[in-house]
C-alpha atoms as a PDB file:
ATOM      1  CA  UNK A   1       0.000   0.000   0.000  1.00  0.00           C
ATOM      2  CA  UNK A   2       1.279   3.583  -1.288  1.00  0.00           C
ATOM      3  CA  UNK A   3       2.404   5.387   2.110  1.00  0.00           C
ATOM      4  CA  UNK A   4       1.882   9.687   1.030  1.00  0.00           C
ATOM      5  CA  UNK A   5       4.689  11.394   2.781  1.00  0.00           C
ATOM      6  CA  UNK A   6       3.691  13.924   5.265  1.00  0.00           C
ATOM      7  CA  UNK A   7       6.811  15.468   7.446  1.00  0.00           C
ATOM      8  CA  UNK A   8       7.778  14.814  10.908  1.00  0.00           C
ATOM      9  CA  UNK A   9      11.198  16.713  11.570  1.00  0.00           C
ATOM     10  CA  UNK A  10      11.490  17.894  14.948  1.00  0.00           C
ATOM     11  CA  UNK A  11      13.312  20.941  14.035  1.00  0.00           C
ATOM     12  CA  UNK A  12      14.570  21.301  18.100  1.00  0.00           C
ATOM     13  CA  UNK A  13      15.917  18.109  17.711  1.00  0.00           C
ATOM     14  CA  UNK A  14      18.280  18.943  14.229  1.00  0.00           C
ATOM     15  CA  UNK A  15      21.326  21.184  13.658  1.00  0.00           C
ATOM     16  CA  UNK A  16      20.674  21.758   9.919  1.00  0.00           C
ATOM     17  CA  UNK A  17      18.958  21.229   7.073  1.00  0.00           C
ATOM     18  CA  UNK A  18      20.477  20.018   3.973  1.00  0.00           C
ATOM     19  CA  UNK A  19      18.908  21.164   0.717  1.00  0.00           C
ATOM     20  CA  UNK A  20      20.833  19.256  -1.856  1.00  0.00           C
ATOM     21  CA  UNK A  21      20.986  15.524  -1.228  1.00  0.00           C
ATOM     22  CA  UNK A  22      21.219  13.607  -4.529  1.00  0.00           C
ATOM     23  CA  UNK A  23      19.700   9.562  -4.344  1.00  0.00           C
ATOM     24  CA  UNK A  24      22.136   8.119  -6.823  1.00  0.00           C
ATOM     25  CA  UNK A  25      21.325   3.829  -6.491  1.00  0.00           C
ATOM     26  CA  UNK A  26      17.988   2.534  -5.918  1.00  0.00           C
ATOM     27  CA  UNK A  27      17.339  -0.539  -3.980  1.00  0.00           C
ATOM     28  CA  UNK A  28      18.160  -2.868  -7.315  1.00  0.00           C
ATOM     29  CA  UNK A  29      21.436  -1.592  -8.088  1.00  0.00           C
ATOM     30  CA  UNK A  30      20.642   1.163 -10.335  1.00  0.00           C
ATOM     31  CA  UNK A  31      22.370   4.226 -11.181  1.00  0.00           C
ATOM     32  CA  UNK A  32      20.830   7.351 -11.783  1.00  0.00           C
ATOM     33  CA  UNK A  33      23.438   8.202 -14.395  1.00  0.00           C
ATOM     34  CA  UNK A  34      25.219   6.324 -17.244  1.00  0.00           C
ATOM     35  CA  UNK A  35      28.487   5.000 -15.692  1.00  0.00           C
ATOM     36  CA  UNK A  36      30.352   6.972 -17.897  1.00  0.00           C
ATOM     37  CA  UNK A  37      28.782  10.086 -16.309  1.00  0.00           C
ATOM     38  CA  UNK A  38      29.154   8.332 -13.068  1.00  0.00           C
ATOM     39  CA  UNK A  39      32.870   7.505 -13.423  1.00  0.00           C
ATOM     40  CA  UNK A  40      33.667  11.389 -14.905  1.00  0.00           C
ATOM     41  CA  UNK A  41      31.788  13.274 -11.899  1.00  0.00           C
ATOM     42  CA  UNK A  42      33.348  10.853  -9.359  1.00  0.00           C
ATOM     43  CA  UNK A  43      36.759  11.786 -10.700  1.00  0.00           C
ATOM     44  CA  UNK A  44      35.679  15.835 -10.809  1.00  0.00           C
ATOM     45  CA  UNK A  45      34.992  15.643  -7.462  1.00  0.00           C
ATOM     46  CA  UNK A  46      38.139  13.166  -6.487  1.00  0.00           C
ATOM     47  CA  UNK A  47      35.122  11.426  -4.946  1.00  0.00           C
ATOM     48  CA  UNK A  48      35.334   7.567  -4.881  1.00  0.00           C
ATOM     49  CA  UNK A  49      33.421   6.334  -2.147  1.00  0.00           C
ATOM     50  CA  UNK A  50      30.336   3.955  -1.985  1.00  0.00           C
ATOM     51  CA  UNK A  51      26.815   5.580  -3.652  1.00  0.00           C
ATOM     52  CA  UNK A  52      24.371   4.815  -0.314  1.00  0.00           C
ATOM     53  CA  UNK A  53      20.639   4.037  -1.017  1.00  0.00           C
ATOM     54  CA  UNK A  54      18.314   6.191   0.261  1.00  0.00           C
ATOM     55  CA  UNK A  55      17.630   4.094   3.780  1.00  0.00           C
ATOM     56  CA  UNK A  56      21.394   4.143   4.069  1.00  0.00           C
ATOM     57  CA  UNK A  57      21.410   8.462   3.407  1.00  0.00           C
ATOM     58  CA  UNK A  58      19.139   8.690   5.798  1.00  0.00           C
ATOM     59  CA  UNK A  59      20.951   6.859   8.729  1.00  0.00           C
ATOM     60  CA  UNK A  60      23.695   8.586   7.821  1.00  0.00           C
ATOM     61  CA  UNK A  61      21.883  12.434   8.558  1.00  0.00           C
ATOM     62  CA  UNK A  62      19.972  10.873  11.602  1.00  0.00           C
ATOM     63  CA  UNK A  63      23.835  10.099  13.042  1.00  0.00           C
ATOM     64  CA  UNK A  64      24.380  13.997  12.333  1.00  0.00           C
ATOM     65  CA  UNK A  65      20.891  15.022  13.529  1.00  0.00           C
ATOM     66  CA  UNK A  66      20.191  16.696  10.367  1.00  0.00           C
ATOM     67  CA  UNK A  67      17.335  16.629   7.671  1.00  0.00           C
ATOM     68  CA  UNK A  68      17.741  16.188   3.950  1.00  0.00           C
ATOM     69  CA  UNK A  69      16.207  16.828   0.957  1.00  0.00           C
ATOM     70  CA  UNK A  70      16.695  14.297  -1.436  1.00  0.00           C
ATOM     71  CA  UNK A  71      16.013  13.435  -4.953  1.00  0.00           C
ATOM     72  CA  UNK A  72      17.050  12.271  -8.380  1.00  0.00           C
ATOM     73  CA  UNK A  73      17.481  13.544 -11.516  1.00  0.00           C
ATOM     74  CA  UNK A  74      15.108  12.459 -14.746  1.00  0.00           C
ATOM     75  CA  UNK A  75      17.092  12.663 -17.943  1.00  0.00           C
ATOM     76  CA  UNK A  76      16.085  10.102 -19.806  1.00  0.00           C
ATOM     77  CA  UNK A  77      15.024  12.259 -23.131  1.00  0.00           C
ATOM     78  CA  UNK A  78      18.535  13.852 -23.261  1.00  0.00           C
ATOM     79  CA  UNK A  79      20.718  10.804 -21.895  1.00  0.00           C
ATOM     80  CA  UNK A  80      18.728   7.900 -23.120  1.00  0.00           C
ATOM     81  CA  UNK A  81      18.976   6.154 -19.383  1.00  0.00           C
ATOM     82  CA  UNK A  82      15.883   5.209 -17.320  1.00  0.00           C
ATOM     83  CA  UNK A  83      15.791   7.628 -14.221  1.00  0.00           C
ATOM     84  CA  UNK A  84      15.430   6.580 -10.862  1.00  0.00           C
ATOM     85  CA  UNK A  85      11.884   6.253  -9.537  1.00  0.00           C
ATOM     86  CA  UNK A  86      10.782   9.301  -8.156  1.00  0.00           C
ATOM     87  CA  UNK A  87       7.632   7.175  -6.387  1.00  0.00           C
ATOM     88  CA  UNK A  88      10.086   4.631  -4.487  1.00  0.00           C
ATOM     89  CA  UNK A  89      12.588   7.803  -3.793  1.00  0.00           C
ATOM     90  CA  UNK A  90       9.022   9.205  -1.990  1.00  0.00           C
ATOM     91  CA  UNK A  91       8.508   5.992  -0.382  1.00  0.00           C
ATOM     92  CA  UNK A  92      11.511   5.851   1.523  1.00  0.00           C
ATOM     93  CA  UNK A  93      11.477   9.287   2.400  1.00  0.00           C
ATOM     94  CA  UNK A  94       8.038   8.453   4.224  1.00  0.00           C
ATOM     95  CA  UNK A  95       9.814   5.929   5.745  1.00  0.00           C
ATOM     96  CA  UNK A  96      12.660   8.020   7.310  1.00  0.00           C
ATOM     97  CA  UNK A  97       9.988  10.971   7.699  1.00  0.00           C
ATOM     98  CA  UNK A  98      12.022  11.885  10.645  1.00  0.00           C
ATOM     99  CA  UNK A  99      15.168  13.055   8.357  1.00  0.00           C
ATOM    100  CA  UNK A 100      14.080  13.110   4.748  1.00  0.00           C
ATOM    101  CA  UNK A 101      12.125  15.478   1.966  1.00  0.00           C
ATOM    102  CA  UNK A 102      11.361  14.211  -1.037  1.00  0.00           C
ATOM    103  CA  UNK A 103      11.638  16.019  -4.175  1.00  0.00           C
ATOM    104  CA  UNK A 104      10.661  14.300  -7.608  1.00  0.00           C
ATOM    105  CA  UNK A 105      12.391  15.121 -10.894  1.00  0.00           C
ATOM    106  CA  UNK A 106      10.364  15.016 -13.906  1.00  0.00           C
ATOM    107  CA  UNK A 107      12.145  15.388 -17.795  1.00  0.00           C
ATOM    108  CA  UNK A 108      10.733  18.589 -18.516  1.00  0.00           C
ATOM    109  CA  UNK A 109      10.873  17.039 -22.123  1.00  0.00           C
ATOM    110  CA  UNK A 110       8.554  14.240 -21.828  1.00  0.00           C
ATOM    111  CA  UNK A 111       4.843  15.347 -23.213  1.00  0.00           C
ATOM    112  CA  UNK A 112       3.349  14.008 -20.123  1.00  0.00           C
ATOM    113  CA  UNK A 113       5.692  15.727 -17.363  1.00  0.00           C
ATOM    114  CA  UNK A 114       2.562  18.253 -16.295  1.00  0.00           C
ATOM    115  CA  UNK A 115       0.634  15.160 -15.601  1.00  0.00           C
ATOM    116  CA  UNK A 116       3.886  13.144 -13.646  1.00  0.00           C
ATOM    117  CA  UNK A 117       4.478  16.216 -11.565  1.00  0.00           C
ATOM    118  CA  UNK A 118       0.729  16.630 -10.500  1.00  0.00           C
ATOM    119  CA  UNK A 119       0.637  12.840  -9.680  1.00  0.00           C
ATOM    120  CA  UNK A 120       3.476  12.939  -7.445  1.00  0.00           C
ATOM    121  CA  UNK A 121       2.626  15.796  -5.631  1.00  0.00           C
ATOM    122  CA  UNK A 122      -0.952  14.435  -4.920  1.00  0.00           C
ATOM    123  CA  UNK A 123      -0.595  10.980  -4.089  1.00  0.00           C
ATOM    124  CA  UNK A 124       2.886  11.047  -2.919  1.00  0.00           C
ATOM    125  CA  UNK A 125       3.397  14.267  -1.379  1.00  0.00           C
ATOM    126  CA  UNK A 126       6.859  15.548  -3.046  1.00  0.00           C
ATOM    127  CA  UNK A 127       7.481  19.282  -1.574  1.00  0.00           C
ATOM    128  CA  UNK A 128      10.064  20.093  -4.856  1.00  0.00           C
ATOM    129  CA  UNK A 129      11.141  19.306  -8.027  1.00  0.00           C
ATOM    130  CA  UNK A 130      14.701  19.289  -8.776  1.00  0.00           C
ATOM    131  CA  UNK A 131      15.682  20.293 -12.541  1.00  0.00           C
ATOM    132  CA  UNK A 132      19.043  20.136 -14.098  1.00  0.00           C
ATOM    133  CA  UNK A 133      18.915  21.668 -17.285  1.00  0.00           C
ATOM    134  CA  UNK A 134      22.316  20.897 -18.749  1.00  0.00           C
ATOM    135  CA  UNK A 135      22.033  17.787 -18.451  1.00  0.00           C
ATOM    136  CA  UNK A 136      18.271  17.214 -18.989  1.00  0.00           C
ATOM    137  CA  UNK A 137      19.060  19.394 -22.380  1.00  0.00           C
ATOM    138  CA  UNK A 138      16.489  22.242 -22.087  1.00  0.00           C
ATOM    139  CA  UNK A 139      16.402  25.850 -21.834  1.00  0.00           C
ATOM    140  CA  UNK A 140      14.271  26.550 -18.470  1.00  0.00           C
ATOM    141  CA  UNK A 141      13.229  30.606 -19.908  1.00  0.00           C
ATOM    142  CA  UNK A 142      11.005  28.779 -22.825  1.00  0.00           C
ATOM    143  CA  UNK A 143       7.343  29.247 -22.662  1.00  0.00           C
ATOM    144  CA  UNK A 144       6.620  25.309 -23.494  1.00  0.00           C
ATOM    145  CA  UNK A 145       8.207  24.331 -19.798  1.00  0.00           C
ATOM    146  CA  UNK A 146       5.866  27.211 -18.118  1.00  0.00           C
ATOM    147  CA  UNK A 147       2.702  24.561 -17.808  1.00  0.00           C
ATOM    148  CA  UNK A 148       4.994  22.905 -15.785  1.00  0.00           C
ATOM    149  CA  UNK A 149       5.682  25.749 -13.623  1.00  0.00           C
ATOM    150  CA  UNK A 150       2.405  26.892 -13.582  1.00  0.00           C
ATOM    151  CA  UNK A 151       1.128  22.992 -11.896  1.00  0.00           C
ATOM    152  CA  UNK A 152       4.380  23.680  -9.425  1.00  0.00           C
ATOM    153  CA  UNK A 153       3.699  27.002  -8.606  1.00  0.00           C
ATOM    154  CA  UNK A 154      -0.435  26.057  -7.966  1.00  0.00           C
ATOM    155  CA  UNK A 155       0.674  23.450  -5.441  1.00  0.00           C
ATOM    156  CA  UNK A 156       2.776  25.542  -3.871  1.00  0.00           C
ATOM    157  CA  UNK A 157       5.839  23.212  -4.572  1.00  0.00           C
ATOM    158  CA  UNK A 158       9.711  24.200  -4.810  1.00  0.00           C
ATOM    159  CA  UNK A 159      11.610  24.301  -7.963  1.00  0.00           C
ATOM    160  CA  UNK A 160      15.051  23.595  -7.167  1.00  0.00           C
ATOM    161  CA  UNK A 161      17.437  24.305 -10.557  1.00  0.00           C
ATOM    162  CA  UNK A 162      20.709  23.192 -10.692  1.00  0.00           C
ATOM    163  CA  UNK A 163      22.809  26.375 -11.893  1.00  0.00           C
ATOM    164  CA  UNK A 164      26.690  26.939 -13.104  1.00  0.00           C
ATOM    165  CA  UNK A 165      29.363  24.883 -13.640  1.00  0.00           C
ATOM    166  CA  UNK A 166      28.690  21.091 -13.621  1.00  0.00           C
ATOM    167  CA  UNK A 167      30.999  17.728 -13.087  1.00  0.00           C
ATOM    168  CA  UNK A 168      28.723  15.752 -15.283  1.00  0.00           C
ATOM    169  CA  UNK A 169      30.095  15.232 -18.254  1.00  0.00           C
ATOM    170  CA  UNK A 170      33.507  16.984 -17.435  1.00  0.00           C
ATOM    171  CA  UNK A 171      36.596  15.551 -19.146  1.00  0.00           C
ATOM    172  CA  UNK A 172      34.320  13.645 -21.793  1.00  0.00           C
ATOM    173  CA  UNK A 173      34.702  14.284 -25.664  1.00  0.00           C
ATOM    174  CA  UNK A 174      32.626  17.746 -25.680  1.00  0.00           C
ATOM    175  CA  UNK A 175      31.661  17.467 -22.183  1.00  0.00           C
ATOM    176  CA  UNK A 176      29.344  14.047 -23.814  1.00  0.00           C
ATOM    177  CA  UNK A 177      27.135  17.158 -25.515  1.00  0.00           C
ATOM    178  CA  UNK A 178      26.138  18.797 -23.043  1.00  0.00           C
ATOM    179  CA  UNK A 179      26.085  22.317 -22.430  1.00  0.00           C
ATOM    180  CA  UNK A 180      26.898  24.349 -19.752  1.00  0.00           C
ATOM    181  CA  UNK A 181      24.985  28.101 -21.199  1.00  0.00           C
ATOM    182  CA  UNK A 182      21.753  26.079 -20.117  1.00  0.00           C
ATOM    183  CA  UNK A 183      22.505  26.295 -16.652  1.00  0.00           C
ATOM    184  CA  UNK A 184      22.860  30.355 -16.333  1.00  0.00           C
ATOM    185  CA  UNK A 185      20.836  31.422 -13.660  1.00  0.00           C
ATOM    186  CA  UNK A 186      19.851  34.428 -16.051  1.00  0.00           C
ATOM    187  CA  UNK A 187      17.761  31.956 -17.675  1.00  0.00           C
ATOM    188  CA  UNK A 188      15.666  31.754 -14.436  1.00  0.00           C
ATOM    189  CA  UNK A 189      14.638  35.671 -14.174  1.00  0.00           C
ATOM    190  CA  UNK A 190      12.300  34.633 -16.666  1.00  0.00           C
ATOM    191  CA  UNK A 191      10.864  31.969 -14.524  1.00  0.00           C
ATOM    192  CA  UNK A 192      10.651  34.101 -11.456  1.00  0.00           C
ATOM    193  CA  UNK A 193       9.448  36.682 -13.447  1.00  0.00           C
ATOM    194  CA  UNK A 194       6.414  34.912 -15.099  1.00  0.00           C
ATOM    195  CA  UNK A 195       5.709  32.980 -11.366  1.00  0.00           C
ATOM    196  CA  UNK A 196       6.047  35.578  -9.109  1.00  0.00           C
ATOM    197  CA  UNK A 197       4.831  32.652  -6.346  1.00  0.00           C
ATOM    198  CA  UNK A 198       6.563  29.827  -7.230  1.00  0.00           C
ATOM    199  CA  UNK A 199       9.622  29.495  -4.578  1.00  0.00           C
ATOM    200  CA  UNK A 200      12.674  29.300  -7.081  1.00  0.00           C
ATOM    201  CA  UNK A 201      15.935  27.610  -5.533  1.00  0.00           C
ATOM    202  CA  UNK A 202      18.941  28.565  -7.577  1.00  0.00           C
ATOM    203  CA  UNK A 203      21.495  25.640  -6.601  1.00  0.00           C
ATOM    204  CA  UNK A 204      25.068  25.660  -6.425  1.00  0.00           C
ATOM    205  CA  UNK A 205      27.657  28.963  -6.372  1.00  0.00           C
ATOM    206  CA  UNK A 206      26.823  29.585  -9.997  1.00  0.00           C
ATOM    207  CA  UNK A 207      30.174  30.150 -11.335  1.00  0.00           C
ATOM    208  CA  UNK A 208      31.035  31.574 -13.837  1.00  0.00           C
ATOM    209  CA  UNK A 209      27.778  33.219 -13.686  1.00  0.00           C
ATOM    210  CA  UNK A 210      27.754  34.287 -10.158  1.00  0.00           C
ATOM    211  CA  UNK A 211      26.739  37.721 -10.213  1.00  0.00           C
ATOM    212  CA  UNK A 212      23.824  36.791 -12.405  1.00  0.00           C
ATOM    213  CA  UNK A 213      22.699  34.519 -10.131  1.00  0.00           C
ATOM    214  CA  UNK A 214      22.778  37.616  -7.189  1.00  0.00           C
ATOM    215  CA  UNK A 215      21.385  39.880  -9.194  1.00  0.00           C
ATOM    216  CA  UNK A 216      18.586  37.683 -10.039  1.00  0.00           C
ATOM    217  CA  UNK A 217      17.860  36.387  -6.478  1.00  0.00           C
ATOM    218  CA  UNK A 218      18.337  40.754  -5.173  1.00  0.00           C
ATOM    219  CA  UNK A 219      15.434  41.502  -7.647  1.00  0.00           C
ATOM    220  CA  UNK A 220      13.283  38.436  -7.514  1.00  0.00           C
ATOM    221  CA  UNK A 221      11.949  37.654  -3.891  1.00  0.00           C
ATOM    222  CA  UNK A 222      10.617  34.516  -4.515  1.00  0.00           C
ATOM    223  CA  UNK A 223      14.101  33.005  -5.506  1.00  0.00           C
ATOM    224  CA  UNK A 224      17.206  31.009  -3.090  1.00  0.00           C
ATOM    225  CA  UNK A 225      20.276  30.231  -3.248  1.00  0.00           C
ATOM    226  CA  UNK A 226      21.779  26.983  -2.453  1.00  0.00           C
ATOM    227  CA  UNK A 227      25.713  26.630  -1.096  1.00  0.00           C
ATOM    228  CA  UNK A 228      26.015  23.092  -2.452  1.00  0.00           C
ATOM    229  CA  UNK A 229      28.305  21.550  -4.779  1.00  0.00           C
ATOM    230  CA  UNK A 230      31.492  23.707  -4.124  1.00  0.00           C
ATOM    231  CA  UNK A 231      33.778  23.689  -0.757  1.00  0.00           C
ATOM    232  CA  UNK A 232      33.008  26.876   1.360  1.00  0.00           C
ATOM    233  CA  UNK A 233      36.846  27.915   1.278  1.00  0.00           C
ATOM    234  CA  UNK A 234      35.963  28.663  -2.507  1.00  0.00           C
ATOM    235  CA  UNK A 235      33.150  30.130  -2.865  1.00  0.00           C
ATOM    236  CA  UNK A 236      33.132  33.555  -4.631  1.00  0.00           C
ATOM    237  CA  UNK A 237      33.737  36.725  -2.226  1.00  0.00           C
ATOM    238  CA  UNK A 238      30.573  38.239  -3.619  1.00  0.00           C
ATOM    239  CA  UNK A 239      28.235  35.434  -2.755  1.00  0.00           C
ATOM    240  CA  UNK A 240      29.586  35.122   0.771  1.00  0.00           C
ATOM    241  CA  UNK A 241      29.061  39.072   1.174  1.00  0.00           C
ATOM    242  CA  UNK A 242      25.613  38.189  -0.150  1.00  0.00           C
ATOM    243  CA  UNK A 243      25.170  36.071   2.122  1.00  0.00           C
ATOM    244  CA  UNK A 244      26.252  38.066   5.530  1.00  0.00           C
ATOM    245  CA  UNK A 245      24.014  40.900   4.387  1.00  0.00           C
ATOM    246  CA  UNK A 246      21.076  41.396   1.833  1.00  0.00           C
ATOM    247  CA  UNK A 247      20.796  37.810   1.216  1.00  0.00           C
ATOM    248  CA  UNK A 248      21.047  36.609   4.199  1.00  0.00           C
ATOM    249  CA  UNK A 249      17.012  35.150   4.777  1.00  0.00           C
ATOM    250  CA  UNK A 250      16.937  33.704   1.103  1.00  0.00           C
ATOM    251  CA  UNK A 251      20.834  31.738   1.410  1.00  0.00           C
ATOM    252  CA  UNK A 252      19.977  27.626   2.212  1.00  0.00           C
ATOM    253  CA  UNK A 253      23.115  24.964   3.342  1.00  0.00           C
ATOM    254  CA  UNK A 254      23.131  22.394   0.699  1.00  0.00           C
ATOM    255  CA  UNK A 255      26.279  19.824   0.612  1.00  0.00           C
ATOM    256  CA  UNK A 256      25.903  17.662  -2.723  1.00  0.00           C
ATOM    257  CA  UNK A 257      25.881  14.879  -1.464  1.00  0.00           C
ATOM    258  CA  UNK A 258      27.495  12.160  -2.025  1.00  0.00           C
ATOM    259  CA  UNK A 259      29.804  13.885  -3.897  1.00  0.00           C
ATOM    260  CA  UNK A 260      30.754  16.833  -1.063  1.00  0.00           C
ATOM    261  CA  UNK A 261      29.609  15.684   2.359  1.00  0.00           C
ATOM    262  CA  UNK A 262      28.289  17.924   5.386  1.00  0.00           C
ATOM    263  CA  UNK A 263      30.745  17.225   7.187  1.00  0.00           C
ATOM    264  CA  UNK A 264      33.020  18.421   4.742  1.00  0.00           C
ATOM    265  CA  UNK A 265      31.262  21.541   3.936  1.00  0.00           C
ATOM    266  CA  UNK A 266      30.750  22.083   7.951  1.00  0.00           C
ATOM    267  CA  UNK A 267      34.311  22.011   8.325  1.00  0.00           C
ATOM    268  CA  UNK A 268      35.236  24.354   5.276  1.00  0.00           C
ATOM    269  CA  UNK A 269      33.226  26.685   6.595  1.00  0.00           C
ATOM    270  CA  UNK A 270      34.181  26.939  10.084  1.00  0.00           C
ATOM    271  CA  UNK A 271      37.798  27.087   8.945  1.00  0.00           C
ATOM    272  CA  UNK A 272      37.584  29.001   5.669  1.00  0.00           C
ATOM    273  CA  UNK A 273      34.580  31.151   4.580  1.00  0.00           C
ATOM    274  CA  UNK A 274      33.651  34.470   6.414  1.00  0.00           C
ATOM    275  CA  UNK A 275      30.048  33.834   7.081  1.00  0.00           C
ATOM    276  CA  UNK A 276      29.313  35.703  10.169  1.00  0.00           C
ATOM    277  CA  UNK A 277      28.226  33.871  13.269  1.00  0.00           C
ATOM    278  CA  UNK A 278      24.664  35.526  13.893  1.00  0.00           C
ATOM    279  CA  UNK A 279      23.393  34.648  10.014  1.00  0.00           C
ATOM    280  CA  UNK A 280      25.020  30.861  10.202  1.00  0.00           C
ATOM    281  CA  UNK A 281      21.398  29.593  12.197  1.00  0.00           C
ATOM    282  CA  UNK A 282      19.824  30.962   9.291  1.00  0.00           C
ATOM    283  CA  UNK A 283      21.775  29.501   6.558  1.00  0.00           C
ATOM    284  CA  UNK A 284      22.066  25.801   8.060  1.00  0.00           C
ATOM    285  CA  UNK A 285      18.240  25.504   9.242  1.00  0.00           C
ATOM    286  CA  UNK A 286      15.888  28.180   9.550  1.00  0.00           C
ATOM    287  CA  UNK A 287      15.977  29.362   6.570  1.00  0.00           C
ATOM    288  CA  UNK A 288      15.358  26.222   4.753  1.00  0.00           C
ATOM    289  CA  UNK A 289      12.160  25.091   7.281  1.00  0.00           C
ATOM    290  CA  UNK A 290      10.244  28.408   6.076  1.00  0.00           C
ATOM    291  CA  UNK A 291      10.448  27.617   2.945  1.00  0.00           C
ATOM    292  CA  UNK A 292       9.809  24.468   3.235  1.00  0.00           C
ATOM    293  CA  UNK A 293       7.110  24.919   5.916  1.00  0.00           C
ATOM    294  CA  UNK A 294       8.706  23.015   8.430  1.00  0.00           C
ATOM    295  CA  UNK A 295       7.971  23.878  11.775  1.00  0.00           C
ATOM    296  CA  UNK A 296       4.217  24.757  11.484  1.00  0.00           C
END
């Protein structure tokens, strides 16, 4: 029997909230990339460590009394590899209700993606949708995506959008076709523009496009910005002032993992970045529960 997820994070009982988990092997073995995508990223991020299931992720943020949102990433038009399932990802995350948030990822380029989207928030109860638009191949400013939008921003759902720079495909023949311009957060102003209440999360330092993605998230209230994917002792001065200042409700902790771990980005940012201590509760928790309406 389908269990609907429904939170039950006892935010007094967590130190953070991670924004940017990634599900990578399902319970049969399967990856949620080709394994030459697998293999490349892995060696971007000099990260060769075991790829946990989901029941495994979440014992592993339950040890750190922390919360994670986690997903996958449908690319099956553009990479011609069967996704994970978004409904099993949902399951187990209403299994470890304690710890996890699902978010589903539908290929904006399938013709039925409105309908997948408002099936899995309805009868599984996904707060987000992760997109990736390099590597799902589409631009995420064209008008044929906004129906897609529209059934996100009606159920009040996030849109989380990868942004910047990627590992996938890094090192391969042409980057394996796929192209990094599709990932500049510029692209999203359009987005935010056109759903002014659809909650836009603009994931990753966005380099090389980082003051687009400030300028876009200073002008658009209803847009984040996720620290994931990059250590904190590099992240771009300008997004850190961001960050201590103007920013500072709208910035969410995100890690990336597998591939960068809390514990690494916890340390990184103790011993590296200049985040001030009064907007850090912010940034690892708080933050993230209002938007995700944690918390009551």
């Amino acid at each position: 029997m389908m269990t609907r997820y429904e939170p039950a994070i006892d935010l007094d009982a967590i130190t953070a909230i991670d924004v940017h988990v990634h599900i990578e092997v399902d319970d049969h073995g399967h990856g949620s990339l080709p394994d030459d995508l697998a293999a490349g990223a892995a060696k971007y991020f000099s990260a060769d460590g075991p790829r946990p299931d989901l029941d495994s992720v979440a014992d592993y943020y339950r040890e750190r009394r922390m919360a994670a949102v986690v997903f996958t990433v449908d690319a099956e038009t553009n990479l011609g590899h069967p996704p994970l399932s978004n409904e099993e990802i949902a399951e187990g995350a209403a299994r470890n209700n304690d710890v996890l948030i699902p978010f589903a990822s539908v290929d904006p380029n399938r013709p039925d993606a409105v309908e997948r989207a408002r099936r899995l928030i309805e009868d599984h109860g996904v707060r987000g949708f992760k997109f990736h638009p390099t590597v799902q191949g589409f631009d995420p400013s064209q008008e044929r995506f906004f129906p897609l939008y529209e059934q996100l921003q009606s159920a009040a759902v996030v849109a989380l959008f990868h942004t910047g720079q990627t590992g996938i495909g890094a090192g391969l023949p042409g980057g394996r076709g796929l192209r990094l311009g599709l990932s500049n957060p510029i692209l999203l102003d359009e987005v935010a523009a056109r759903f002014g209440e659809l909650q836009i999360i603009i994931a990753h330092p966005s380099v090389p496009w980082q003051d687009e993605a400030i300028s876009v998230a200073t002008h658009k209230h209803n847009t984040w910005i996720d620290l994931s994917g990059w250590s904190p002792k590099y992240f771009p001065e300008a997004l850190v002032r961001a960050a201590n200042s103007y920013l500072r409700t709208r910035v969410l902790f995100g890690s990336d993992f597998p591939l960068i771990t809390p514990d690494r980005w916890l340390s990184d940012a103790e011993s590296n970045a200049s985040f001030k201590p009064e907007v850090l509760p912010g940034i690892l928790k708080d933050n993230a529960a209002r938007l995700l309406g944690l918390g009551g």
